[in-house]
PDB file of N, CA and C in Angstrom:
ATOM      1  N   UNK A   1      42.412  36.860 -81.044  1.00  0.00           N
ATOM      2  CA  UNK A   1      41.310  37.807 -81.146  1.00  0.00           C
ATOM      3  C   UNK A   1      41.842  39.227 -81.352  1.00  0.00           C
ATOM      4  N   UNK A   2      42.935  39.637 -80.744  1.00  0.00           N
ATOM      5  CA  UNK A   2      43.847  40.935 -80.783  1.00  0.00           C
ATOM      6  C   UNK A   2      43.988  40.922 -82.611  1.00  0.00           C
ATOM      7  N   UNK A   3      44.529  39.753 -82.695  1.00  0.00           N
ATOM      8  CA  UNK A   3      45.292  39.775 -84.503  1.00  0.00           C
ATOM      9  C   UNK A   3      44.208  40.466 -85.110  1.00  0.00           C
ATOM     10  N   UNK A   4      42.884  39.940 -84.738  1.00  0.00           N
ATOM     11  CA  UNK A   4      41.624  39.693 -86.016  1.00  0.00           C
ATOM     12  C   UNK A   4      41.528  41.010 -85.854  1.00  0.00           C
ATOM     13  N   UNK A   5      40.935  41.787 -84.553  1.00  0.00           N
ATOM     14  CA  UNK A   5      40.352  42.965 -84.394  1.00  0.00           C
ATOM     15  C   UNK A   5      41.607  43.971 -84.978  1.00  0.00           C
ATOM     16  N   UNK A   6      42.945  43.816 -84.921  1.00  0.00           N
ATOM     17  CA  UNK A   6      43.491  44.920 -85.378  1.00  0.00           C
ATOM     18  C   UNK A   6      43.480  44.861 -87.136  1.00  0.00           C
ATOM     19  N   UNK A   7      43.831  43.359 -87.436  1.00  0.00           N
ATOM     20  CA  UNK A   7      43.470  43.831 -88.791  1.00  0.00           C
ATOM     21  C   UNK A   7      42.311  44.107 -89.663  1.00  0.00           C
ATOM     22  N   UNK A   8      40.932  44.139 -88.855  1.00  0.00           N
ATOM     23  CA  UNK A   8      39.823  44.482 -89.179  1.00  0.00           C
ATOM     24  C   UNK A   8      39.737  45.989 -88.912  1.00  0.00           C
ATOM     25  N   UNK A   9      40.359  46.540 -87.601  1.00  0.00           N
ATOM     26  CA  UNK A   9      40.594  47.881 -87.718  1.00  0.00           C
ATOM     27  C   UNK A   9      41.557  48.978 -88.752  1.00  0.00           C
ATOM     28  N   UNK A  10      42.914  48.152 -89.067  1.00  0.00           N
ATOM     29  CA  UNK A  10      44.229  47.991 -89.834  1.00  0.00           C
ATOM     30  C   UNK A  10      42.486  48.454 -91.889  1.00  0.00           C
ATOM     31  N   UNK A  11      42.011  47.429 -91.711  1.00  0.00           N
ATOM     32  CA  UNK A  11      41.577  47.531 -92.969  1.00  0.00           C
ATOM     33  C   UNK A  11      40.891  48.968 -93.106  1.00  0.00           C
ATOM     34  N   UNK A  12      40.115  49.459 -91.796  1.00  0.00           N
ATOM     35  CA  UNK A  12      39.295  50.485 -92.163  1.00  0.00           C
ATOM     36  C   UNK A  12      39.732  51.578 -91.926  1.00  0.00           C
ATOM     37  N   UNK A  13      41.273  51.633 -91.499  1.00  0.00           N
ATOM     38  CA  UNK A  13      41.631  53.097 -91.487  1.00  0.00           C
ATOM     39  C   UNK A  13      43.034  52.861 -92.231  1.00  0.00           C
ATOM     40  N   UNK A  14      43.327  52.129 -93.394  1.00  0.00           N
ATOM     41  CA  UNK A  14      44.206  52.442 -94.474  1.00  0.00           C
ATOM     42  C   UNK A  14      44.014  53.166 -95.374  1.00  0.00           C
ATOM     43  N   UNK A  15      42.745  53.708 -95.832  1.00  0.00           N
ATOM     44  CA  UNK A  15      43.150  55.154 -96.724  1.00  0.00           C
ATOM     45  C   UNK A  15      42.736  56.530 -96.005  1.00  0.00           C
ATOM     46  N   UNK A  16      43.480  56.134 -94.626  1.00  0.00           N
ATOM     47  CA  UNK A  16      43.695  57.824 -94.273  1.00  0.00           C
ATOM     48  C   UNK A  16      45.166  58.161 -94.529  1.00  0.00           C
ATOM     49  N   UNK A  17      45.513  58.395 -95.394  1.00  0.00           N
ATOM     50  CA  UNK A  17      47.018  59.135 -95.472  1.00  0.00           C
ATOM     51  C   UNK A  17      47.975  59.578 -94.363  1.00  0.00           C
ATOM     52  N   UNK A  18      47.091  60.613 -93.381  1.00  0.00           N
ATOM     53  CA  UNK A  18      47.728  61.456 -92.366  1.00  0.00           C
ATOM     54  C   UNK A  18      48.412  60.877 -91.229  1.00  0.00           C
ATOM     55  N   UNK A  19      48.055  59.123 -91.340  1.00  0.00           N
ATOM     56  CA  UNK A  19      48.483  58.655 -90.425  1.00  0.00           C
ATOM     57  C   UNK A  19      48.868  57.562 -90.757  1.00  0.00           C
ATOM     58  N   UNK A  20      49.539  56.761 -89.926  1.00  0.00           N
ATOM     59  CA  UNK A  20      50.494  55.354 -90.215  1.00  0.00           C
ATOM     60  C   UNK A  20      50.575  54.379 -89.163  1.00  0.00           C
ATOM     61  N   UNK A  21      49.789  53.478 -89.870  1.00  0.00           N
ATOM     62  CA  UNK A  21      49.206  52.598 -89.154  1.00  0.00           C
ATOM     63  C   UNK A  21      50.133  51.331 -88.694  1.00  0.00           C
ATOM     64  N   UNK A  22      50.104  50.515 -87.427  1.00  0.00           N
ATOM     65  CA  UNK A  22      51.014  49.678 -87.199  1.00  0.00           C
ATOM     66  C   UNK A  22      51.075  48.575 -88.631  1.00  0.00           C
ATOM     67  N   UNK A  23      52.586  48.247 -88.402  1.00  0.00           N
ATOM     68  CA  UNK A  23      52.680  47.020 -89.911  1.00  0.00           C
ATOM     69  C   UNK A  23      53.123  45.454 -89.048  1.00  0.00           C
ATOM     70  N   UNK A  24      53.124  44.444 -89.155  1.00  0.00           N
ATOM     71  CA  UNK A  24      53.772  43.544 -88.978  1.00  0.00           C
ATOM     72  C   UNK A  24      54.582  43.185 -89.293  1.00  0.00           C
ATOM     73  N   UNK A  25      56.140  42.723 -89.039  1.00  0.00           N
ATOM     74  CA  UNK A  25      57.026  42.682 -90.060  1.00  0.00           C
ATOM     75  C   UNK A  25      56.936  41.386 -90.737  1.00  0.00           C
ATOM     76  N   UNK A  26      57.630  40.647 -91.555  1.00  0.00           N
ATOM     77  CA  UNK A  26      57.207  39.788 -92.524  1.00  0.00           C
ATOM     78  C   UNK A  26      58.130  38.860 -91.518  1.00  0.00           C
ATOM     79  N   UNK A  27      57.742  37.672 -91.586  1.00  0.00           N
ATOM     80  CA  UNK A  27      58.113  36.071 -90.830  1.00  0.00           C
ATOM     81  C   UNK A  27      58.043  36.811 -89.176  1.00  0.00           C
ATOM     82  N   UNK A  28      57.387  37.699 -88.890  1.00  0.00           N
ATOM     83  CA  UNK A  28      56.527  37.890 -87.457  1.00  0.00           C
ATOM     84  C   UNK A  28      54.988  38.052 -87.188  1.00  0.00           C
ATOM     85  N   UNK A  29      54.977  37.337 -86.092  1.00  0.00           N
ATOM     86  CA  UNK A  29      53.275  38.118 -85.982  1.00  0.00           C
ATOM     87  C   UNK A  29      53.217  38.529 -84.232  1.00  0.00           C
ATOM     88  N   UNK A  30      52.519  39.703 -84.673  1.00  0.00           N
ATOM     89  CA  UNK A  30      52.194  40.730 -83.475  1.00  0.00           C
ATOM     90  C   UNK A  30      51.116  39.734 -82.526  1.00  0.00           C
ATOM     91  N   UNK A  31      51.241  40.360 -81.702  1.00  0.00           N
ATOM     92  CA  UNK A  31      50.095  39.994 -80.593  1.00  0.00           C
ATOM     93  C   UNK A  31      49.132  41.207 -80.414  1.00  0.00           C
ATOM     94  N   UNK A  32      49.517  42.538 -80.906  1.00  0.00           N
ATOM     95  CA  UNK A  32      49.053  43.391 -80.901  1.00  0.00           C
ATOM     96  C   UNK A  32      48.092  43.949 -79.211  1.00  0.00           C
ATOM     97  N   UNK A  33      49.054  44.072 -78.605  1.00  0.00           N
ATOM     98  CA  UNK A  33      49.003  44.423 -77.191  1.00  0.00           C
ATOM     99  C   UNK A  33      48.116  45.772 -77.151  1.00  0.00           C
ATOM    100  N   UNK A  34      48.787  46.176 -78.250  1.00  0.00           N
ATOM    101  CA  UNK A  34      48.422  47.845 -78.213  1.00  0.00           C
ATOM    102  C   UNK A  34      48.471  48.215 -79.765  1.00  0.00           C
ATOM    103  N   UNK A  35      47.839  48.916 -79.841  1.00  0.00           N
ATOM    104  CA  UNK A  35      47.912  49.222 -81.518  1.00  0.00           C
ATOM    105  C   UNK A  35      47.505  50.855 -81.645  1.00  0.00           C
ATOM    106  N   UNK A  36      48.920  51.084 -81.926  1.00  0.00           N
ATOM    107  CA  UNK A  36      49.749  52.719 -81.973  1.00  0.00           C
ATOM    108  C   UNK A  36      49.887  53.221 -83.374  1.00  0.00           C
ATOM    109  N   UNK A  37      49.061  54.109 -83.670  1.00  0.00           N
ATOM    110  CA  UNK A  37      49.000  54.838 -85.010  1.00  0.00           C
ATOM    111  C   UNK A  37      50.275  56.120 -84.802  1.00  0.00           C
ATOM    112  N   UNK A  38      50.480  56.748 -86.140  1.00  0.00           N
ATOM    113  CA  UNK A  38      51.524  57.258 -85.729  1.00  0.00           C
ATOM    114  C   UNK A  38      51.095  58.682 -86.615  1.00  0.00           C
ATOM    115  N   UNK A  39      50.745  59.747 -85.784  1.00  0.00           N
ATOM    116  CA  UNK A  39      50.072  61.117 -87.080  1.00  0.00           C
ATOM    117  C   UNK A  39      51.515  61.870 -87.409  1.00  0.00           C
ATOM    118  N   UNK A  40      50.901  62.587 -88.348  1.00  0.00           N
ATOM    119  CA  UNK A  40      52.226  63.614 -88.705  1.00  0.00           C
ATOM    120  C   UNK A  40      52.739  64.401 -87.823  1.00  0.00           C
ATOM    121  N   UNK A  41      51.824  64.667 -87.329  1.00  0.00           N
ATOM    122  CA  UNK A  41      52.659  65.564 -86.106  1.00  0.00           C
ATOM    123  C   UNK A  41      52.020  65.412 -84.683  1.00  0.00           C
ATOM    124  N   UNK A  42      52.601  66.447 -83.739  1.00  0.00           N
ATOM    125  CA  UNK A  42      52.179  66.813 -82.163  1.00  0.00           C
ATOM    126  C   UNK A  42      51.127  67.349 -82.276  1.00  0.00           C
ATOM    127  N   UNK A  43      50.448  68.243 -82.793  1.00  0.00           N
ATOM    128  CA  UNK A  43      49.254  69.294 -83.056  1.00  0.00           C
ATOM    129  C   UNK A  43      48.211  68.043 -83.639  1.00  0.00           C
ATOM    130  N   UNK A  44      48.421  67.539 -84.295  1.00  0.00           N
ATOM    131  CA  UNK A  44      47.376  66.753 -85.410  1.00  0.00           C
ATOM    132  C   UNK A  44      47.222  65.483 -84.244  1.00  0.00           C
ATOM    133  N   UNK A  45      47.887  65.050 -83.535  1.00  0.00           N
ATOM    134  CA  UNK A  45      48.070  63.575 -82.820  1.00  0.00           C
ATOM    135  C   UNK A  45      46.850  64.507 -81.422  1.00  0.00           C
ATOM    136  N   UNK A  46      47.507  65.613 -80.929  1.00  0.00           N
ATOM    137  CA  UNK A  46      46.954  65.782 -79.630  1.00  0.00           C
ATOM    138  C   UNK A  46      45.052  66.596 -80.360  1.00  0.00           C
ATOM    139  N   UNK A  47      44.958  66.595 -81.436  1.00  0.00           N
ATOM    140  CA  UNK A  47      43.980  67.287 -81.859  1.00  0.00           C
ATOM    141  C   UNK A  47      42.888  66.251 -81.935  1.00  0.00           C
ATOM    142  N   UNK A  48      43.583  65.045 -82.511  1.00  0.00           N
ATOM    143  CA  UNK A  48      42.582  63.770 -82.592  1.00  0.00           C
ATOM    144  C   UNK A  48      42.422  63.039 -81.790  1.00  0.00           C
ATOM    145  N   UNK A  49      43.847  62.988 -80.132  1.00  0.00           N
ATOM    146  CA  UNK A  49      43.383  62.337 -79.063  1.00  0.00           C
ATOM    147  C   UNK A  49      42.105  63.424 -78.240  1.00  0.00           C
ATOM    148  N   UNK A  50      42.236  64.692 -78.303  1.00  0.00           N
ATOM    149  CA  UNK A  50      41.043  65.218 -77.858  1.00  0.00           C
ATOM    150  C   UNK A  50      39.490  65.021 -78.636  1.00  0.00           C
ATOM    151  N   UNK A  51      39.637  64.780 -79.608  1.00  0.00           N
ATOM    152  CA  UNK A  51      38.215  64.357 -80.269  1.00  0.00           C
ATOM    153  C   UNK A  51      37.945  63.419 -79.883  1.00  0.00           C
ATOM    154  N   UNK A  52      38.773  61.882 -80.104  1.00  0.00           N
ATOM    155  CA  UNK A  52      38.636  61.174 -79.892  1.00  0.00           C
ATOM    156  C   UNK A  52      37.645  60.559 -78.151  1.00  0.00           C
ATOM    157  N   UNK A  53      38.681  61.439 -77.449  1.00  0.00           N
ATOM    158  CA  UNK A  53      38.139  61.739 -76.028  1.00  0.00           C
ATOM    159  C   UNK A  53      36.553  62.198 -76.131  1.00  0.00           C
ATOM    160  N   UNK A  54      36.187  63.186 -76.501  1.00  0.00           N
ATOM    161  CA  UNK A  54      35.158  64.151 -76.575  1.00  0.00           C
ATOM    162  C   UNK A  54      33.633  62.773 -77.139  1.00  0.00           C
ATOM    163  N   UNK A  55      34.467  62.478 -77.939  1.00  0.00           N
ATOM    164  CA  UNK A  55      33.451  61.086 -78.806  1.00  0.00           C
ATOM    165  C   UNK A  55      33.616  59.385 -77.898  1.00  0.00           C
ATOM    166  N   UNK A  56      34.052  59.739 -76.644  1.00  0.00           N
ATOM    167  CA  UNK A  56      34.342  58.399 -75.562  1.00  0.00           C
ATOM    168  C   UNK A  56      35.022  57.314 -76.019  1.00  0.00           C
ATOM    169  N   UNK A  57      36.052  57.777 -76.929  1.00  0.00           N
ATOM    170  CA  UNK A  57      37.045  56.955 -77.286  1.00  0.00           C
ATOM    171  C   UNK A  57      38.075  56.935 -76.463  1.00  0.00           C
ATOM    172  N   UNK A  58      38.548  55.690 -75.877  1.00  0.00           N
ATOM    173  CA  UNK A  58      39.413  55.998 -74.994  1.00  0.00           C
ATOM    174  C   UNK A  58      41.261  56.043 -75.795  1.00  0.00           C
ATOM    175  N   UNK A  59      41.667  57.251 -76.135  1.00  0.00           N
ATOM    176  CA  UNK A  59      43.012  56.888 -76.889  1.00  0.00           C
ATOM    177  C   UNK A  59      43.732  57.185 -76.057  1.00  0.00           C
ATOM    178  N   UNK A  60      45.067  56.586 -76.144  1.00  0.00           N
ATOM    179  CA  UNK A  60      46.036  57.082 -74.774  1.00  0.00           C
ATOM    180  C   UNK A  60      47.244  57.425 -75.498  1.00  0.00           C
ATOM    181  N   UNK A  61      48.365  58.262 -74.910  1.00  0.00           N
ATOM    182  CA  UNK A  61      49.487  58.728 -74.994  1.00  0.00           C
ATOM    183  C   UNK A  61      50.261  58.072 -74.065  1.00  0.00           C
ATOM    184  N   UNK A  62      50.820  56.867 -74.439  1.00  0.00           N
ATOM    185  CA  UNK A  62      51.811  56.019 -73.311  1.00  0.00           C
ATOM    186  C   UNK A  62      53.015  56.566 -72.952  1.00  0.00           C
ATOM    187  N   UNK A  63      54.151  56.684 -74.741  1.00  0.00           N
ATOM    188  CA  UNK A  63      55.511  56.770 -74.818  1.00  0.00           C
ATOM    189  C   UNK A  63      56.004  58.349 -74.439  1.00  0.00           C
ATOM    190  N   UNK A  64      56.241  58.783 -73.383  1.00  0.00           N
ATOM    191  CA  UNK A  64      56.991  59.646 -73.059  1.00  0.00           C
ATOM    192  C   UNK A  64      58.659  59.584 -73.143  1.00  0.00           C
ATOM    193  N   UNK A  65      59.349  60.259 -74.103  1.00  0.00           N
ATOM    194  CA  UNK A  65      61.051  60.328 -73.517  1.00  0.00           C
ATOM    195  C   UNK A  65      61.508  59.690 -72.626  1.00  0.00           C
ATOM    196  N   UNK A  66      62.289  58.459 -72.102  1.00  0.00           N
ATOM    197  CA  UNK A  66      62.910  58.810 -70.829  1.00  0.00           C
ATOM    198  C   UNK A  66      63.757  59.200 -70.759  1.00  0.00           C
ATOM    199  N   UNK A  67      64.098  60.158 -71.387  1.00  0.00           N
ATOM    200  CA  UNK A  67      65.941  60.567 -71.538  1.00  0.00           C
ATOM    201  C   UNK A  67      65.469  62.115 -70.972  1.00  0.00           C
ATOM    202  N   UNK A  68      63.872  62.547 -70.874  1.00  0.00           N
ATOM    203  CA  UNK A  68      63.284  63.932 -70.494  1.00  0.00           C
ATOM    204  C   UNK A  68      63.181  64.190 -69.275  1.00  0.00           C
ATOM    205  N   UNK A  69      62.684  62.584 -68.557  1.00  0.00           N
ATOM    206  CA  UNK A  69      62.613  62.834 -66.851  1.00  0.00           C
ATOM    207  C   UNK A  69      63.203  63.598 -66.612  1.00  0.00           C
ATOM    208  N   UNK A  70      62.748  63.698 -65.297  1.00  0.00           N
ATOM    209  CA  UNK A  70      64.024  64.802 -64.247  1.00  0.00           C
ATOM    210  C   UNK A  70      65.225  63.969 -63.848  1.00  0.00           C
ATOM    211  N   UNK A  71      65.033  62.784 -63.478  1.00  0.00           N
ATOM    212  CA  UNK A  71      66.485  61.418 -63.454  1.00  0.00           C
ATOM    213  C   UNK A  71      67.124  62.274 -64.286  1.00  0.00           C
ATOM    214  N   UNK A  72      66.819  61.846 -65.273  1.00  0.00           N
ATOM    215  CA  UNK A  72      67.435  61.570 -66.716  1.00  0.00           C
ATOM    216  C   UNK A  72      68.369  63.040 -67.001  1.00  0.00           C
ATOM    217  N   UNK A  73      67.441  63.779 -66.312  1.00  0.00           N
ATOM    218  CA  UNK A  73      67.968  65.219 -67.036  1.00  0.00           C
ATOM    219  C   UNK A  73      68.973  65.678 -65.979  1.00  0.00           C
ATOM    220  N   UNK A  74      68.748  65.313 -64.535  1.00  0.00           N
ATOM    221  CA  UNK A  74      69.983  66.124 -63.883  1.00  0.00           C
ATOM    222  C   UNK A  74      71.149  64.703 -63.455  1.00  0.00           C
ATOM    223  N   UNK A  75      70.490  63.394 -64.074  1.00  0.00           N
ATOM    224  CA  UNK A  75      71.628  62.258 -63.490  1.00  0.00           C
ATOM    225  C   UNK A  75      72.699  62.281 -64.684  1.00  0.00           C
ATOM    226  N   UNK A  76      72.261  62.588 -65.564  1.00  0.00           N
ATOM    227  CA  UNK A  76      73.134  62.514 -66.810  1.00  0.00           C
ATOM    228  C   UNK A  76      72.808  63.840 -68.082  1.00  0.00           C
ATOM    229  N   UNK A  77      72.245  64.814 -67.781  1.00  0.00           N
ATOM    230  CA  UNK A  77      72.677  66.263 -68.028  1.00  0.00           C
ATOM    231  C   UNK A  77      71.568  65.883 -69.665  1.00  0.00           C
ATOM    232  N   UNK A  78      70.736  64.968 -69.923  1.00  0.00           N
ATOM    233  CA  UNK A  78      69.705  65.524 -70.876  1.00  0.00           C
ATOM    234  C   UNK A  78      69.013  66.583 -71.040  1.00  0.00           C
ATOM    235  N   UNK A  79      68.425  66.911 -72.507  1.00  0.00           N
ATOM    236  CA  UNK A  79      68.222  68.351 -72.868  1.00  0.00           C
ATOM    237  C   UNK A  79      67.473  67.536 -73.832  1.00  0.00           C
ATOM    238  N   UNK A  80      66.297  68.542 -74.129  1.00  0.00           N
ATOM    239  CA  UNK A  80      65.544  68.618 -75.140  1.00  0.00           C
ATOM    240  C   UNK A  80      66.625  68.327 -76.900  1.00  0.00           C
ATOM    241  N   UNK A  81      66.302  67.949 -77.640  1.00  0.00           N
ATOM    242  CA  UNK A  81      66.730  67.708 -78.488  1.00  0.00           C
ATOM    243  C   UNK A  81      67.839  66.531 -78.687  1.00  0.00           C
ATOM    244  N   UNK A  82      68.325  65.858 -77.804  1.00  0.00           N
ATOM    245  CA  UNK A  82      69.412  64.841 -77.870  1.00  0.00           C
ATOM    246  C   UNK A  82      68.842  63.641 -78.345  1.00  0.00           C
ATOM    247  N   UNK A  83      67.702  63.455 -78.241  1.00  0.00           N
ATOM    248  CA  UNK A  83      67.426  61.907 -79.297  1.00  0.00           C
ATOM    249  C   UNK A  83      66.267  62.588 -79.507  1.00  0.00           C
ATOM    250  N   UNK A  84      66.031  63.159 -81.157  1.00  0.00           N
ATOM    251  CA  UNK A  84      65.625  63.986 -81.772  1.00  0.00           C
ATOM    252  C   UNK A  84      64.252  62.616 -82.261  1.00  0.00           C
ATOM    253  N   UNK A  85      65.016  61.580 -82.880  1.00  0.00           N
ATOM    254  CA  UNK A  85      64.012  60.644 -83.277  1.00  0.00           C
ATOM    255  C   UNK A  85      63.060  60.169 -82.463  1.00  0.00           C
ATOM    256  N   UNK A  86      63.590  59.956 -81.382  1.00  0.00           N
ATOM    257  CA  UNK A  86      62.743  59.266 -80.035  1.00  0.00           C
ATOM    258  C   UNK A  86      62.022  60.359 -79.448  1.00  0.00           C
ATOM    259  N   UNK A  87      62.200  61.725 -79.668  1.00  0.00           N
ATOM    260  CA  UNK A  87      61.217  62.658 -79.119  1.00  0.00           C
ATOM    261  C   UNK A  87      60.437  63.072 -80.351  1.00  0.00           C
ATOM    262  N   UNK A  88      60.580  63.038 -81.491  1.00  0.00           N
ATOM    263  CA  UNK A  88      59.483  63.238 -82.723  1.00  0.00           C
ATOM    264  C   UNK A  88      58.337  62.140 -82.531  1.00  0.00           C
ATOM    265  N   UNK A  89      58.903  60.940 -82.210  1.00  0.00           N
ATOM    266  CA  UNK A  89      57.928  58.968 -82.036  1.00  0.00           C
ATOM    267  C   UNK A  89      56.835  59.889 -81.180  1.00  0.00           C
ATOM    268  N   UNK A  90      57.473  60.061 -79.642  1.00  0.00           N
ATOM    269  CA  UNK A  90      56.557  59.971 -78.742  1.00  0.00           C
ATOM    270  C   UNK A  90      55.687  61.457 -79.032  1.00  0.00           C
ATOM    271  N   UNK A  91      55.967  62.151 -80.063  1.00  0.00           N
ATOM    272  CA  UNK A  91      55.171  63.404 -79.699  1.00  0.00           C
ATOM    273  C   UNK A  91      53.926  63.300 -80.686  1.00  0.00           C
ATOM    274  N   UNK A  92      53.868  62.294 -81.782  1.00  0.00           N
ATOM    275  CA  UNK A  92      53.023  61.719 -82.889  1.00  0.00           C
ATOM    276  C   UNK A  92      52.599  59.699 -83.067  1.00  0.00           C
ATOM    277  N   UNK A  93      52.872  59.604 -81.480  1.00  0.00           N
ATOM    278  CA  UNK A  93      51.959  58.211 -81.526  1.00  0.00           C
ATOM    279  C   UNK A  93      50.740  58.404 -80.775  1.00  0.00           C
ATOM    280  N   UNK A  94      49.611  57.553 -81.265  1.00  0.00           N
ATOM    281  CA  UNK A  94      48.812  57.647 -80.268  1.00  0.00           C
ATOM    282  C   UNK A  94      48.199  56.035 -80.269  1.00  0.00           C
ATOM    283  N   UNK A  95      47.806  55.755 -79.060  1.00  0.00           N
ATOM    284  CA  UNK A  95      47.493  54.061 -78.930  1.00  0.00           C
ATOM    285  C   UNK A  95      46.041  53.852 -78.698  1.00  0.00           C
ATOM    286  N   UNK A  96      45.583  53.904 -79.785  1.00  0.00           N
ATOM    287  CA  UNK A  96      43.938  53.179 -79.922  1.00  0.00           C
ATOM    288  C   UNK A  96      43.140  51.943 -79.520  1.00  0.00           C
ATOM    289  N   UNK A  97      42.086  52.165 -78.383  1.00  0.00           N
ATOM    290  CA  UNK A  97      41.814  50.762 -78.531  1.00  0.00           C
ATOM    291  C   UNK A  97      42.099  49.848 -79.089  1.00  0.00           C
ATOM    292  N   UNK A  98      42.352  48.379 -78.315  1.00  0.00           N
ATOM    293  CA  UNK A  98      42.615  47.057 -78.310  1.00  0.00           C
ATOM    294  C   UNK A  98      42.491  46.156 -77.731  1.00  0.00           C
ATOM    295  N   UNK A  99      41.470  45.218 -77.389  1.00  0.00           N
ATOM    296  CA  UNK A  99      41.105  44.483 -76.756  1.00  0.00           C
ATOM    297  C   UNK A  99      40.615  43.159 -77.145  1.00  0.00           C
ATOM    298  N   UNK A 100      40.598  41.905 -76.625  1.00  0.00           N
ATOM    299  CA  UNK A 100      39.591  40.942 -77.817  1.00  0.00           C
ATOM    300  C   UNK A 100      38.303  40.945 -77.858  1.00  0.00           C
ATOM    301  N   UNK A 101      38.215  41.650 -76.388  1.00  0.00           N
ATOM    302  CA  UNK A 101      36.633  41.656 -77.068  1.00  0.00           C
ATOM    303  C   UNK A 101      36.142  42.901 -77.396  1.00  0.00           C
ATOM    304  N   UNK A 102      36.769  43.262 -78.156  1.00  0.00           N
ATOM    305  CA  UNK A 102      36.404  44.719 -78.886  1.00  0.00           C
ATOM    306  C   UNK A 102      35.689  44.104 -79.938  1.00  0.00           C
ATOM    307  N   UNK A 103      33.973  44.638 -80.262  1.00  0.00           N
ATOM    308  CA  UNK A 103      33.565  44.094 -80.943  1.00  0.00           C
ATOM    309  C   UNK A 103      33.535  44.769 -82.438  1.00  0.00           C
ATOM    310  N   UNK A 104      33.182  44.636 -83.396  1.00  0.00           N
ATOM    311  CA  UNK A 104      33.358  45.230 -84.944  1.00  0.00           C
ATOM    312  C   UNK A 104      32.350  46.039 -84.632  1.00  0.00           C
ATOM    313  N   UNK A 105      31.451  46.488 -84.223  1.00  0.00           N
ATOM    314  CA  UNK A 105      30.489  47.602 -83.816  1.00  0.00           C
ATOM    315  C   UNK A 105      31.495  48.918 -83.697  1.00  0.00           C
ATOM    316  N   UNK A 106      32.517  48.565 -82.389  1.00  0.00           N
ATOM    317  CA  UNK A 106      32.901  49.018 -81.477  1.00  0.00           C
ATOM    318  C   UNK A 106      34.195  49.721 -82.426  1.00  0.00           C
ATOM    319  N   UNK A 107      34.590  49.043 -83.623  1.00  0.00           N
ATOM    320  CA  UNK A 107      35.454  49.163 -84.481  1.00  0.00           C
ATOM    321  C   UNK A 107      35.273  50.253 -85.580  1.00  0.00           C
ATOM    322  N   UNK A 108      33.777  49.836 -85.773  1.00  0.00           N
ATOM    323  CA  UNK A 108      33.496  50.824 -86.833  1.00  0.00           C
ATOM    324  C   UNK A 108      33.247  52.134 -86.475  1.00  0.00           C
ATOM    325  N   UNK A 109      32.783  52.117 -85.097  1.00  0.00           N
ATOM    326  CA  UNK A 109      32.630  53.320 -84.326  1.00  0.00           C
ATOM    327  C   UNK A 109      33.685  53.858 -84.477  1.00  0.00           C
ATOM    328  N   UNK A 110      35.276  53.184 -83.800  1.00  0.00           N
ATOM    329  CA  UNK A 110      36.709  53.817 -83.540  1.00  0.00           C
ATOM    330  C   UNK A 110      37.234  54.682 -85.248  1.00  0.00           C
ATOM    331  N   UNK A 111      36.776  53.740 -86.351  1.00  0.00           N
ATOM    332  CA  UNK A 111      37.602  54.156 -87.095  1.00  0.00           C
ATOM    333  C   UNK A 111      36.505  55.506 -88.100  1.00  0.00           C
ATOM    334  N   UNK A 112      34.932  55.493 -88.033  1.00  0.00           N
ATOM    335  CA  UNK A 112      34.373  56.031 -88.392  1.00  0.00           C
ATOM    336  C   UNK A 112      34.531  57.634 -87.653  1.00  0.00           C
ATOM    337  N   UNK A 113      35.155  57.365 -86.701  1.00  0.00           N
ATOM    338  CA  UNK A 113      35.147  59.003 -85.733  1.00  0.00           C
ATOM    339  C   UNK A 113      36.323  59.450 -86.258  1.00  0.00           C
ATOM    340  N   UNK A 114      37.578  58.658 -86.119  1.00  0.00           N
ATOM    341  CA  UNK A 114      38.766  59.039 -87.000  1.00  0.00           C
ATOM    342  C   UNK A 114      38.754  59.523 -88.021  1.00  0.00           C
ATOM    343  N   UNK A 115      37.878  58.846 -88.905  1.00  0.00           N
ATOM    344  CA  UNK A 115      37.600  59.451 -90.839  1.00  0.00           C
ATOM    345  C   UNK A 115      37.243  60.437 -90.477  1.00  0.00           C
ATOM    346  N   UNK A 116      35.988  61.000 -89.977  1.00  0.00           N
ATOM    347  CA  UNK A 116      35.211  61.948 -89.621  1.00  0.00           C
ATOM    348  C   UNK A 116      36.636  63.449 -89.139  1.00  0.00           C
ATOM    349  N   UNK A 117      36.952  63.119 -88.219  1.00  0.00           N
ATOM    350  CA  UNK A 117      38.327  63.820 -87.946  1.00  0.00           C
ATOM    351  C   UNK A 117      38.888  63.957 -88.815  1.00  0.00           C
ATOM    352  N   UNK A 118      39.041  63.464 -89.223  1.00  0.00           N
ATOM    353  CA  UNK A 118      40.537  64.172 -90.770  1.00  0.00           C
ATOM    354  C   UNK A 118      39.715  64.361 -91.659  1.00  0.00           C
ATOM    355  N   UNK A 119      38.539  64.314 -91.990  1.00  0.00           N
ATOM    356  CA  UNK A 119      38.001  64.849 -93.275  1.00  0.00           C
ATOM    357  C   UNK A 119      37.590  66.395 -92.964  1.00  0.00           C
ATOM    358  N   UNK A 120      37.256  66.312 -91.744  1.00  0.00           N
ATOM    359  CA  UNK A 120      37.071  67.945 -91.123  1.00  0.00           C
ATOM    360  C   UNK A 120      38.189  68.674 -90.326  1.00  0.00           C
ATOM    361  N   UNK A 121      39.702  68.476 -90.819  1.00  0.00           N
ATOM    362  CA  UNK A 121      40.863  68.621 -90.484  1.00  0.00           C
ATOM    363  C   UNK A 121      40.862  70.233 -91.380  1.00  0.00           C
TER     364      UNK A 121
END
């Protein structure tokens, strides 16, 4: 039910450009636990998890650094910038509803507020 609903969601928000939508890789299939879009940036990601919010979408920001903790930073002397890739990921994913019983109502809602968002970007 995860598969169906993401690629029914997967279909209605592929021609937004600004963002990049989970892929499956080829001879795998997802279970799609979570289904994490990925915007261009920090500003544009935290701009559309607040709309999103505002419109009772519940989007979440999971992936934080762990190389940023405080552990991390005084057990082994991390600093901003040392895994440059892994702090760009977490500062432009955001994880959109997913559930099975998310119904296609509930879908068209998620991805119709999104369009709506980037067309008034």
């Amino acid at each position: 039910m995860r598969r169906k609903n993401a690629q029914y969601l997967t279909s209605k928000l592929s021609d937004i450009s600004e963002i990049v939508l989970p892929k499956e890789p080829e001879n795998y299939r997802r279970i799609f636990q979570m289904y994490t879009i990925k915007a261009s940036n920090k500003k544009t990601r935290d701009a559309l998890k607040e709309y999103l919010d505002k419109k009772g979408i519940m989007a979440k920001i999971y992936f934080a650094p762990i190389h940023l903790t405080d552990f991390y930073k005084k057990s082994f002397g991390f600093k901003n910038g040392a895994l440059p890739v892994t702090e760009d990921l977490s500062d432009r994913v955001l994880t959109l509803p997913m559930y099975p019983e998310l119904t296609k109502k509930e879908i068209d809602f998620i991805a119709a507020e999104i369009k709506r968002f980037f067309k008034n970007l």
